[in-house]
PDB file of N, CA and C in Angstrom:
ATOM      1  N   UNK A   1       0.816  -1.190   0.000  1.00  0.00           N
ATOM      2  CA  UNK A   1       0.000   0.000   0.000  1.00  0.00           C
ATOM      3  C   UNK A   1       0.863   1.259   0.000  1.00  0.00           C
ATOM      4  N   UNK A   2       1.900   1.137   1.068  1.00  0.00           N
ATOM      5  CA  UNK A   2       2.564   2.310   0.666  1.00  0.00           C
ATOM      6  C   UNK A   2       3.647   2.821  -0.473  1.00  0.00           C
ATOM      7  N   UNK A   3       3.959   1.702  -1.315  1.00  0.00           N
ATOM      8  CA  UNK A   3       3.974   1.739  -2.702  1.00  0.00           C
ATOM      9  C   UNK A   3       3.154   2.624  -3.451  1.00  0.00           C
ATOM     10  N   UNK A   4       2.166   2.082  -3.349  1.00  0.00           N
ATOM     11  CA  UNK A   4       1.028   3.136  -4.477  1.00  0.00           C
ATOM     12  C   UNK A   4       1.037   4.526  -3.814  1.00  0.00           C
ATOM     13  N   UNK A   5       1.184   4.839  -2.621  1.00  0.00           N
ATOM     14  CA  UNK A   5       1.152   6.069  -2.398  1.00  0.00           C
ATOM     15  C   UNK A   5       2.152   6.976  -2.501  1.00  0.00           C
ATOM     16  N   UNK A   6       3.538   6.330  -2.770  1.00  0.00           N
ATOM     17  CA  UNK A   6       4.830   6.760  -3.197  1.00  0.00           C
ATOM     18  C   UNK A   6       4.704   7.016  -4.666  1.00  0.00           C
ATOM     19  N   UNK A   7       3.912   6.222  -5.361  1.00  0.00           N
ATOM     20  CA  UNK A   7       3.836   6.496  -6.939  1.00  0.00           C
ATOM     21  C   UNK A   7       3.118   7.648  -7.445  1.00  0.00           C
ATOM     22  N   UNK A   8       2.009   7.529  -6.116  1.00  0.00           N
ATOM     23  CA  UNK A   8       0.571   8.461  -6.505  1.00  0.00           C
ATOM     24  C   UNK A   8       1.373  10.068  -6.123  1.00  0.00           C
ATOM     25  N   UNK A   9       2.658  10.452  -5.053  1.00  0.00           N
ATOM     26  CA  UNK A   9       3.163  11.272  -5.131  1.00  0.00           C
ATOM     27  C   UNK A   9       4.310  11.550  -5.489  1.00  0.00           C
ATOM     28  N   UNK A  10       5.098  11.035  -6.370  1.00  0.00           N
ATOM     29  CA  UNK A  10       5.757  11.286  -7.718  1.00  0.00           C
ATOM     30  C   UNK A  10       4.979  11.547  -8.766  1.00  0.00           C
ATOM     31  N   UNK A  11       3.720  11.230  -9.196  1.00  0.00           N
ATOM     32  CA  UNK A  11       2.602  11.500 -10.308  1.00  0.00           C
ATOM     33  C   UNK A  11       2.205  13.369 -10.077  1.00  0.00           C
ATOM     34  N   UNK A  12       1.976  13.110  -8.734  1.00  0.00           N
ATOM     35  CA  UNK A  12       1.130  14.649  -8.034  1.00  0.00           C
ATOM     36  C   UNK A  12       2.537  15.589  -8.678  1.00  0.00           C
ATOM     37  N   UNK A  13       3.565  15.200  -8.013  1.00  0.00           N
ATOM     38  CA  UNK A  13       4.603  15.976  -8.481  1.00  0.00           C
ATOM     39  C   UNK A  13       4.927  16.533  -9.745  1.00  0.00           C
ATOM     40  N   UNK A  14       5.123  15.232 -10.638  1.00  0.00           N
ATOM     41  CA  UNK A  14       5.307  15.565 -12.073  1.00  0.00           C
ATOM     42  C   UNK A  14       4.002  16.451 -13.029  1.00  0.00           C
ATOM     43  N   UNK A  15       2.865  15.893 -12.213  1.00  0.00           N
ATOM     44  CA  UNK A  15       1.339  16.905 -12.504  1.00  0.00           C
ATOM     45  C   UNK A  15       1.872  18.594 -12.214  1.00  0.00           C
ATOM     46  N   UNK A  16       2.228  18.864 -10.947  1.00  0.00           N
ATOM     47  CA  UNK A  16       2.675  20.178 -10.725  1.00  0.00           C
ATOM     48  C   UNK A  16       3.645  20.820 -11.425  1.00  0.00           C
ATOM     49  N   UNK A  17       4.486  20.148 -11.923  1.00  0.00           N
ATOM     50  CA  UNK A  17       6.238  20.112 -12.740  1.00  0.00           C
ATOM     51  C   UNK A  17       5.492  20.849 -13.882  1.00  0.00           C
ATOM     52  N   UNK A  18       4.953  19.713 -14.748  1.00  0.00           N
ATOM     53  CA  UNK A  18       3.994  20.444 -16.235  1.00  0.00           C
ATOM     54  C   UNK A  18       3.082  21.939 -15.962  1.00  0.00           C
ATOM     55  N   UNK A  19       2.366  21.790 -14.513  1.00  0.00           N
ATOM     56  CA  UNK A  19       1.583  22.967 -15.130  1.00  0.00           C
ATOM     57  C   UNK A  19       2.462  24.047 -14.589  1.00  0.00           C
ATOM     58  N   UNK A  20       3.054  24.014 -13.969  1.00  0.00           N
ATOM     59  CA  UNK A  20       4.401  25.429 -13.898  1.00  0.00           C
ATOM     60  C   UNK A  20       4.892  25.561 -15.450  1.00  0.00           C
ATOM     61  N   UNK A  21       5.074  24.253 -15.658  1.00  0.00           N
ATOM     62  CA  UNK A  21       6.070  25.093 -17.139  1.00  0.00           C
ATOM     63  C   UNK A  21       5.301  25.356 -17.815  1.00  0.00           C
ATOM     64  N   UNK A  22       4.322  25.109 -17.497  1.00  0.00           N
ATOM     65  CA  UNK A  22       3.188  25.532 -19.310  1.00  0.00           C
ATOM     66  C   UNK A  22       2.888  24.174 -20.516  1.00  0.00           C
ATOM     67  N   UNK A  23       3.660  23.488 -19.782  1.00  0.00           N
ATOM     68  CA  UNK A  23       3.027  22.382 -20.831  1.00  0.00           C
ATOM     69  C   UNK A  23       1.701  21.875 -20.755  1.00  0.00           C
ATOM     70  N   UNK A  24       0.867  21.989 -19.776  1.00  0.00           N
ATOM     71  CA  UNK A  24      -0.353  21.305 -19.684  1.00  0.00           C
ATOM     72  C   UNK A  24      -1.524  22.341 -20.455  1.00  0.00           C
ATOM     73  N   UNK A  25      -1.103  23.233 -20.081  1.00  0.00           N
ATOM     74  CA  UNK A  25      -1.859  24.634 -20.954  1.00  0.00           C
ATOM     75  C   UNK A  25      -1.636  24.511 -22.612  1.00  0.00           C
ATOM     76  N   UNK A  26      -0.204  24.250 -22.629  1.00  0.00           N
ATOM     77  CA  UNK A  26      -0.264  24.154 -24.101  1.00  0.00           C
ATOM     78  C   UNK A  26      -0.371  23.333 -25.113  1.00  0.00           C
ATOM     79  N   UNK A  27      -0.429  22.380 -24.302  1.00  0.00           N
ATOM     80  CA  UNK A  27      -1.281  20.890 -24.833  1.00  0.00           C
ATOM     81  C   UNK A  27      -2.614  20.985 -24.645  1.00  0.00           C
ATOM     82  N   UNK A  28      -3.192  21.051 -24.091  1.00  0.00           N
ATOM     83  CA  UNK A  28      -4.782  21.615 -23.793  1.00  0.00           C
ATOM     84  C   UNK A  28      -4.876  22.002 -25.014  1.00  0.00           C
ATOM     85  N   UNK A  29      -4.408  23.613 -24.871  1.00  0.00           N
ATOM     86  CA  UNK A  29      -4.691  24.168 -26.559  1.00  0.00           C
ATOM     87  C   UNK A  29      -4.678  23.649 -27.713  1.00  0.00           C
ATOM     88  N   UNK A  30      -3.352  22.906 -28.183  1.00  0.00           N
ATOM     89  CA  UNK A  30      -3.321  22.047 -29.272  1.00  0.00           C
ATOM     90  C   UNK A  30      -4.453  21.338 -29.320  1.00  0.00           C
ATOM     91  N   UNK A  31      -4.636  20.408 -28.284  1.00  0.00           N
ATOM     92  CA  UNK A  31      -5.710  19.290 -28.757  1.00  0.00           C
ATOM     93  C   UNK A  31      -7.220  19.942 -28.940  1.00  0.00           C
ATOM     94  N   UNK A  32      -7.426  20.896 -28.049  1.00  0.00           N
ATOM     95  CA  UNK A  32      -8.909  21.775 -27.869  1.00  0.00           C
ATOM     96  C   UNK A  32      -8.998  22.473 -29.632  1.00  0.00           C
ATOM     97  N   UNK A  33      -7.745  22.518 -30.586  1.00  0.00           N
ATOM     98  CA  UNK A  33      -7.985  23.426 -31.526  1.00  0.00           C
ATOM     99  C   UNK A  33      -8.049  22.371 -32.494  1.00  0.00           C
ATOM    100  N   UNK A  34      -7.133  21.320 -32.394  1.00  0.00           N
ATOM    101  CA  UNK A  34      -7.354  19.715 -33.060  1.00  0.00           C
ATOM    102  C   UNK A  34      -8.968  19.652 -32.794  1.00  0.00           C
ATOM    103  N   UNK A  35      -9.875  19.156 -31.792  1.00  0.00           N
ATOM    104  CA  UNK A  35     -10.853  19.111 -31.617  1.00  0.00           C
ATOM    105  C   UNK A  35     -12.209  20.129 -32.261  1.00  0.00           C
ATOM    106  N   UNK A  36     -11.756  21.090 -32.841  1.00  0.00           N
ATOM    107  CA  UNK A  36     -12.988  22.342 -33.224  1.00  0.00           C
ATOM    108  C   UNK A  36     -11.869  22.311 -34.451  1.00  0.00           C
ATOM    109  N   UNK A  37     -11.143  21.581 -35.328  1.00  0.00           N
ATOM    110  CA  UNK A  37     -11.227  21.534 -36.680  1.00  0.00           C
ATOM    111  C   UNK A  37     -12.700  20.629 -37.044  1.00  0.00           C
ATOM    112  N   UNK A  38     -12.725  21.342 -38.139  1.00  0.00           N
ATOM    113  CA  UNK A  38     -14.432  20.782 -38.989  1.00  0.00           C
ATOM    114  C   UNK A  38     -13.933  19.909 -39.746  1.00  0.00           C
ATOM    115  N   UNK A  39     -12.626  19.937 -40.609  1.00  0.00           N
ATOM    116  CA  UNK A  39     -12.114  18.808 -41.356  1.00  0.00           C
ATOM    117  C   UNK A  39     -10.907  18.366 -40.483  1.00  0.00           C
ATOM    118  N   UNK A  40     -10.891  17.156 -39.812  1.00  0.00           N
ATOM    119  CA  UNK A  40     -10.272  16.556 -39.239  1.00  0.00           C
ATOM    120  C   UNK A  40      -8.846  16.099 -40.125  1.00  0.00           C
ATOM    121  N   UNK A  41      -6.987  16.246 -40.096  1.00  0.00           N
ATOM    122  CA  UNK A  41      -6.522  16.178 -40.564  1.00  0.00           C
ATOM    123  C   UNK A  41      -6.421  14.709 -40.433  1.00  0.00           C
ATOM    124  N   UNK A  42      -5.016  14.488 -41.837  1.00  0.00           N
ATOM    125  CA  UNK A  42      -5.436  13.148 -41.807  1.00  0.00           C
ATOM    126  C   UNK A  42      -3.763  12.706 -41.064  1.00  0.00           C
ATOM    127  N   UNK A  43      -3.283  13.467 -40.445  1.00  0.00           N
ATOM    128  CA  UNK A  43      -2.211  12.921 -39.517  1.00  0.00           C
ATOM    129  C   UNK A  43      -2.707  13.707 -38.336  1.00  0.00           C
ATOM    130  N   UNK A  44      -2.987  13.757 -37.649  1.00  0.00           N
ATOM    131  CA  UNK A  44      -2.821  14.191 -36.469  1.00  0.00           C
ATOM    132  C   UNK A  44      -1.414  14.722 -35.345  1.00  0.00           C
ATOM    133  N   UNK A  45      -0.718  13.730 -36.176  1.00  0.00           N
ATOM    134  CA  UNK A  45       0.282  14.290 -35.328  1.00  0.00           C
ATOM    135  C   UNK A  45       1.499  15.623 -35.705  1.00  0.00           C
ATOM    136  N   UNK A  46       1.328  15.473 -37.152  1.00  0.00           N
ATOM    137  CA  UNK A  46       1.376  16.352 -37.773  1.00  0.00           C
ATOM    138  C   UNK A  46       0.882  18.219 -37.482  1.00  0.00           C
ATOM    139  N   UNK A  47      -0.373  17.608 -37.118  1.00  0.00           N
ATOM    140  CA  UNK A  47      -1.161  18.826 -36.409  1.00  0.00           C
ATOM    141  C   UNK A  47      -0.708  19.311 -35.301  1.00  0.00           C
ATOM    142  N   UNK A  48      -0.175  18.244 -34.425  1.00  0.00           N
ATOM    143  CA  UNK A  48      -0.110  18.716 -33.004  1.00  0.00           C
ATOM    144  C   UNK A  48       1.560  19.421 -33.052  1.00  0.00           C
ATOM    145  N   UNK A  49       2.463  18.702 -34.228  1.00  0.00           N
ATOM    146  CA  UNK A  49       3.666  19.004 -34.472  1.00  0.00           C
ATOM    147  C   UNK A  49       3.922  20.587 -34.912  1.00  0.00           C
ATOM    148  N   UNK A  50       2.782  20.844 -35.851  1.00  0.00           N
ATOM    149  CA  UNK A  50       2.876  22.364 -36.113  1.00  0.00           C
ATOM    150  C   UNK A  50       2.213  23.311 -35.685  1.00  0.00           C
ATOM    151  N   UNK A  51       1.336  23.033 -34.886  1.00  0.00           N
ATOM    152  CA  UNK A  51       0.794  23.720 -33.608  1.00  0.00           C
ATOM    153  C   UNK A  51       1.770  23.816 -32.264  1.00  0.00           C
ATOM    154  N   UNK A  52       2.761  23.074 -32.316  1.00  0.00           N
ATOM    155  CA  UNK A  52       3.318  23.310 -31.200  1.00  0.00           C
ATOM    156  C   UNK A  52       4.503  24.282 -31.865  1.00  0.00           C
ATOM    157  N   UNK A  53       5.048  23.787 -33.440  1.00  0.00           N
ATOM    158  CA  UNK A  53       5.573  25.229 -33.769  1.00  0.00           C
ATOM    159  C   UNK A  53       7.116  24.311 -34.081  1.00  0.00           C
ATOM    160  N   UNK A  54       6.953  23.049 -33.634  1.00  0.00           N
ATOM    161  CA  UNK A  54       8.198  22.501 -34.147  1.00  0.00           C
ATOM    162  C   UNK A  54       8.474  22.075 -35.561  1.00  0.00           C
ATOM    163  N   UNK A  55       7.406  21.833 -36.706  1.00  0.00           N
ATOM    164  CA  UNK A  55       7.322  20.989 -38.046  1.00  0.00           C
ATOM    165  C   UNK A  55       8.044  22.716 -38.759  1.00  0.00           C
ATOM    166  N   UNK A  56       7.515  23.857 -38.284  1.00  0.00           N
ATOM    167  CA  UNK A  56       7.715  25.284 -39.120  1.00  0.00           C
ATOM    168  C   UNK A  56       9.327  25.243 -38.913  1.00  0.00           C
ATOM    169  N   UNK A  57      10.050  25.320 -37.370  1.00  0.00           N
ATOM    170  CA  UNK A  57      10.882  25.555 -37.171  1.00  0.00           C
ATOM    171  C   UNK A  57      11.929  24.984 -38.012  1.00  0.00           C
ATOM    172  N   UNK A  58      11.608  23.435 -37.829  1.00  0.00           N
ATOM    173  CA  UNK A  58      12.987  22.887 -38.633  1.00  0.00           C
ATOM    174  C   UNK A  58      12.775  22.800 -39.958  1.00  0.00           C
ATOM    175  N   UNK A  59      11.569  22.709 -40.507  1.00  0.00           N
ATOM    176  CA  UNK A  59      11.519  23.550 -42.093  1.00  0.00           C
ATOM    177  C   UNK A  59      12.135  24.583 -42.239  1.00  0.00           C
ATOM    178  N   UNK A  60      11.952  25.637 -41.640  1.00  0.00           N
ATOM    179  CA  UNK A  60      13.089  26.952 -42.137  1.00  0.00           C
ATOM    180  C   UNK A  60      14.251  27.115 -41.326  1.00  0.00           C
ATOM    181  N   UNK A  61      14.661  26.067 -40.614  1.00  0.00           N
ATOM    182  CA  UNK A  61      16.360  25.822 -40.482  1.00  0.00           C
ATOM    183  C   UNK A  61      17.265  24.752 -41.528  1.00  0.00           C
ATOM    184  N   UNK A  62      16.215  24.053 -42.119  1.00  0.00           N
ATOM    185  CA  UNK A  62      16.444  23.283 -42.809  1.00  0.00           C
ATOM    186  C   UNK A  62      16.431  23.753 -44.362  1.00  0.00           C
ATOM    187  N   UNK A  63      15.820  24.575 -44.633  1.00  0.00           N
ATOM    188  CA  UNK A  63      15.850  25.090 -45.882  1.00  0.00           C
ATOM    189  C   UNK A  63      16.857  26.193 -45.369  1.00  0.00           C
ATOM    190  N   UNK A  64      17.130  27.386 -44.833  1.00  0.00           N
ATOM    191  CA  UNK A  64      18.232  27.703 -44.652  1.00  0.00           C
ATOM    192  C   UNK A  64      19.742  27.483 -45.332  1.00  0.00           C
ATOM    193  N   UNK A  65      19.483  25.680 -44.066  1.00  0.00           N
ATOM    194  CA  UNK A  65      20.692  24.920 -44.085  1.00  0.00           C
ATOM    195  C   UNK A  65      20.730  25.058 -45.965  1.00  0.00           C
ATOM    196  N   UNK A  66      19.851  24.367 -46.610  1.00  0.00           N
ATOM    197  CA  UNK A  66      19.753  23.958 -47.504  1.00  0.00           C
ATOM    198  C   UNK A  66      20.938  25.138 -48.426  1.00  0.00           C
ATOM    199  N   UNK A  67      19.950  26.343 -48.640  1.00  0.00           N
ATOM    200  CA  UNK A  67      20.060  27.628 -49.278  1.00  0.00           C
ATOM    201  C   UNK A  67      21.710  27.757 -48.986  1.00  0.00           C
ATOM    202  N   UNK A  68      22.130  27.737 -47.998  1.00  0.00           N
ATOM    203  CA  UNK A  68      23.820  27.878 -47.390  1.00  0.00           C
ATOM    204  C   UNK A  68      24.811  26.757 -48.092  1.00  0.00           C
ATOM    205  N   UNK A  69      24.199  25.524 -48.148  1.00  0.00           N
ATOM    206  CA  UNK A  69      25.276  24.937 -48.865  1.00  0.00           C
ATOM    207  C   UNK A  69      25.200  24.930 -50.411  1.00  0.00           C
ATOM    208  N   UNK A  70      24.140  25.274 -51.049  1.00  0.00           N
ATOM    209  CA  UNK A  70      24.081  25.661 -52.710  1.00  0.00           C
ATOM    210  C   UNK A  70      24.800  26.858 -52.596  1.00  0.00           C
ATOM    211  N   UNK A  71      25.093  28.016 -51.845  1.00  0.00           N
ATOM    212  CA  UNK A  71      25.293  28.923 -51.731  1.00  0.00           C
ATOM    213  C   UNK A  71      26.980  29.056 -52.059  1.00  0.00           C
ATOM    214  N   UNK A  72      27.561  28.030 -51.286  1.00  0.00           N
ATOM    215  CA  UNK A  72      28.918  27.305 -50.781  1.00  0.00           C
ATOM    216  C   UNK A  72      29.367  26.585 -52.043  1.00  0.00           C
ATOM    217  N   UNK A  73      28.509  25.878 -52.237  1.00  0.00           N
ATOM    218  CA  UNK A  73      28.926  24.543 -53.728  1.00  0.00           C
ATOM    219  C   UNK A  73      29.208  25.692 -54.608  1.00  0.00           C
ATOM    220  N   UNK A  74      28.363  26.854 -55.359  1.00  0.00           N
ATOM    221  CA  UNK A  74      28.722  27.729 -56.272  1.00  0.00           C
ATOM    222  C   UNK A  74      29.860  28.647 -56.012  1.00  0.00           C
ATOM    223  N   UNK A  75      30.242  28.823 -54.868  1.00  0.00           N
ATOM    224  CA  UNK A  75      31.505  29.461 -54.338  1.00  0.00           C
ATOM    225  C   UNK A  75      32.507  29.008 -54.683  1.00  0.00           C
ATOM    226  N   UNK A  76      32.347  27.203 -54.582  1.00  0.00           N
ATOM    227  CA  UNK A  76      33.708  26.073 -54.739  1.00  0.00           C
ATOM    228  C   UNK A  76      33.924  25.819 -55.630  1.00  0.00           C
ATOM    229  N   UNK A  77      32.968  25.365 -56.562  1.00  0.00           N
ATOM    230  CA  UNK A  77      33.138  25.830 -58.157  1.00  0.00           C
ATOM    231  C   UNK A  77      33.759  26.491 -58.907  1.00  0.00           C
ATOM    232  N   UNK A  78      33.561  27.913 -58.036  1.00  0.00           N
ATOM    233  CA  UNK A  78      34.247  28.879 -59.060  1.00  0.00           C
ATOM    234  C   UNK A  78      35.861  29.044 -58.666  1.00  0.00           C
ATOM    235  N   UNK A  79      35.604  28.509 -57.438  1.00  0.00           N
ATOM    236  CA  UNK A  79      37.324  28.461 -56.871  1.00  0.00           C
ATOM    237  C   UNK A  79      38.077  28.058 -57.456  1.00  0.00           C
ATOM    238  N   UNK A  80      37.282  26.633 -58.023  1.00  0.00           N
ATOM    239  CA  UNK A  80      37.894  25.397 -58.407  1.00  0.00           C
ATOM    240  C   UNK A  80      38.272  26.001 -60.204  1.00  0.00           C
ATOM    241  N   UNK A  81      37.464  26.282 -60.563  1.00  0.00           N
ATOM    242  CA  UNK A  81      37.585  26.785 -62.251  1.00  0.00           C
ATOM    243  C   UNK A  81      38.660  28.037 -62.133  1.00  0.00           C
ATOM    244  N   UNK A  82      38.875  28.860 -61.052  1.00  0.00           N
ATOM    245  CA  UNK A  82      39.678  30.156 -60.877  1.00  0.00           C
ATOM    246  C   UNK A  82      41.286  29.256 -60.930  1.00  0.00           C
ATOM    247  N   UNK A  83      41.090  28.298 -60.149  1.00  0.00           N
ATOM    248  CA  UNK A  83      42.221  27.328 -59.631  1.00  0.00           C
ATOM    249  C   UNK A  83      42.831  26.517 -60.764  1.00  0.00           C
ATOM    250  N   UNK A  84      42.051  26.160 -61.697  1.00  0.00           N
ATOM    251  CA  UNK A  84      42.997  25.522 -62.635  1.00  0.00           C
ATOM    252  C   UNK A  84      42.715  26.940 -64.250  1.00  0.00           C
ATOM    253  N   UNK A  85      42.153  28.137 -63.718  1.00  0.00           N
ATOM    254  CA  UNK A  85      43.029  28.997 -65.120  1.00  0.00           C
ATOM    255  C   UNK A  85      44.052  29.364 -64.469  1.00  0.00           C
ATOM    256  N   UNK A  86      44.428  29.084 -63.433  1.00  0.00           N
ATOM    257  CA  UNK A  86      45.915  29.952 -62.342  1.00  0.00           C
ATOM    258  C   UNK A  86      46.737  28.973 -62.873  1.00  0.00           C
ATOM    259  N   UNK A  87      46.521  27.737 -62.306  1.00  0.00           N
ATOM    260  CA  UNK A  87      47.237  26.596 -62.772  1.00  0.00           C
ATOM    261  C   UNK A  87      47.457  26.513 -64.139  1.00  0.00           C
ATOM    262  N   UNK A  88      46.915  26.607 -65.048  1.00  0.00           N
ATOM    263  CA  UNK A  88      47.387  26.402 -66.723  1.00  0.00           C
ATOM    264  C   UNK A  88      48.379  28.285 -66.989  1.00  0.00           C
ATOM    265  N   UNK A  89      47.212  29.082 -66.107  1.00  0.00           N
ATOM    266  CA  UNK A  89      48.694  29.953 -66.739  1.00  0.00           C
ATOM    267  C   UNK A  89      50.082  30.111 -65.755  1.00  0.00           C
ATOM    268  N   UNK A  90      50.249  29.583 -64.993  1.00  0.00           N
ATOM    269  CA  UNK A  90      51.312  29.266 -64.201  1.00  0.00           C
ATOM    270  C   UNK A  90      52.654  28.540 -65.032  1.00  0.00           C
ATOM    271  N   UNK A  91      51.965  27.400 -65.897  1.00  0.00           N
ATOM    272  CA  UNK A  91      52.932  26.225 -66.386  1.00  0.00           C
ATOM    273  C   UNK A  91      53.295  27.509 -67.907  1.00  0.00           C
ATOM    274  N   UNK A  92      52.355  28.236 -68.122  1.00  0.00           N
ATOM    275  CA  UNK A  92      53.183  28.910 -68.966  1.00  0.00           C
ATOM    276  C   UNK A  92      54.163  29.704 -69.185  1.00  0.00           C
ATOM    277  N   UNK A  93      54.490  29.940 -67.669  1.00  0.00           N
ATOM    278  CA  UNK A  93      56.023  30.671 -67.387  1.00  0.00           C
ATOM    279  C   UNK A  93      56.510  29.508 -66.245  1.00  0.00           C
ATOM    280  N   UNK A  94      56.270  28.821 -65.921  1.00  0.00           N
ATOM    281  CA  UNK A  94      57.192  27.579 -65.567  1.00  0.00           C
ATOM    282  C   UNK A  94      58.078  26.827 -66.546  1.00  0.00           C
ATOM    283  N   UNK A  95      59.649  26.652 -66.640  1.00  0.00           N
ATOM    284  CA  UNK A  95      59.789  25.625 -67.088  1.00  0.00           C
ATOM    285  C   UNK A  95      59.852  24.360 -67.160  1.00  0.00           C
ATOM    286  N   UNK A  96      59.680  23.425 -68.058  1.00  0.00           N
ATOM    287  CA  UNK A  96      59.045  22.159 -67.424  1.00  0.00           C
ATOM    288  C   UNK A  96      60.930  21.488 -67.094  1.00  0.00           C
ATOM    289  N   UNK A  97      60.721  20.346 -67.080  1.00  0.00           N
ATOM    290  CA  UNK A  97      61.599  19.333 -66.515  1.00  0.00           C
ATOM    291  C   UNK A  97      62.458  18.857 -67.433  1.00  0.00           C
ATOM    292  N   UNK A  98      62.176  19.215 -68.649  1.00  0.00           N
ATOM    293  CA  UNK A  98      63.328  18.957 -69.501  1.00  0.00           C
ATOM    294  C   UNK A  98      63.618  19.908 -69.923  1.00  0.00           C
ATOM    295  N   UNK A  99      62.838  21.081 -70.018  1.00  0.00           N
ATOM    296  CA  UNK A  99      64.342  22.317 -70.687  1.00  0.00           C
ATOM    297  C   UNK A  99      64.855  22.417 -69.304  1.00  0.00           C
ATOM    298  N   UNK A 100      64.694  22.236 -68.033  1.00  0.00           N
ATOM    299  CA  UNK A 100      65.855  22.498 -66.965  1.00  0.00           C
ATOM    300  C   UNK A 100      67.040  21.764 -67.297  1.00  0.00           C
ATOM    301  N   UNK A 101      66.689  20.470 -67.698  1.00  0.00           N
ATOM    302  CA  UNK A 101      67.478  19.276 -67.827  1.00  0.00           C
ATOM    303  C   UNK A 101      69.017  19.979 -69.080  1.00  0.00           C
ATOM    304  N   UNK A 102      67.972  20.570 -70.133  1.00  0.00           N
ATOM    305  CA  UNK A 102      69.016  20.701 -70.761  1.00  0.00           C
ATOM    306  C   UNK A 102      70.046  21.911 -71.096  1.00  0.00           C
ATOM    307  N   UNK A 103      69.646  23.322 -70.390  1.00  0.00           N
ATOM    308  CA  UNK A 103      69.962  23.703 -70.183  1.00  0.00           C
ATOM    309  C   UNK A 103      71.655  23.821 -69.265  1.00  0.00           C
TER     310      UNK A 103
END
């Protein structure tokens, strides 16, 4: 018996934990606004994901991300194409290995 009453106040606790932080409020909301949709989605969790504001977030950190490394690849590219007209006109005032030789 005094088992269950050790459980029943770790429960009470973690009950109090949520509604300090606001999670019980803001789950409430989600589901209360899930509930008074007229067309019921067809994921739900989906719903509760972008109602809570997390599905938006990492969409536009993720496209971001995205936008930053196309951004980067066209940078390296051109490095890379800058890098070998340096390189071809370099060898044209280099001498190579056999006129050193014979010289």
């Amino acid at each position: 018996m005094s088992y269950y009453r050790g459980s029943e106040s770790k429960r009470e606790q973690f009950r109090r934990y949520l509604e300090k932080a606001g999670v019980l409020d803001t789950l409430t909301n989600v589901l209360v606004a899930l509930y008074e949709e007229t067309e019921k989605p067809n994921n739900a969790l989906d719903f509760l994901k972008h109602h809570l504001g997390v599905a938006g977030v990492e969409t536009a950190d993720a496209e971001a991300l995205r936008l930053g490394v196309s951004e980067l690849q066209q940078k390296c590219d051109l490095l890379m194409e800058e890098n070998k007209e340096l390189r071809k006109r370099l060898l044209q005032y280099e001498p190579t290995p056999e006129d050193g030789a014979a010289e």
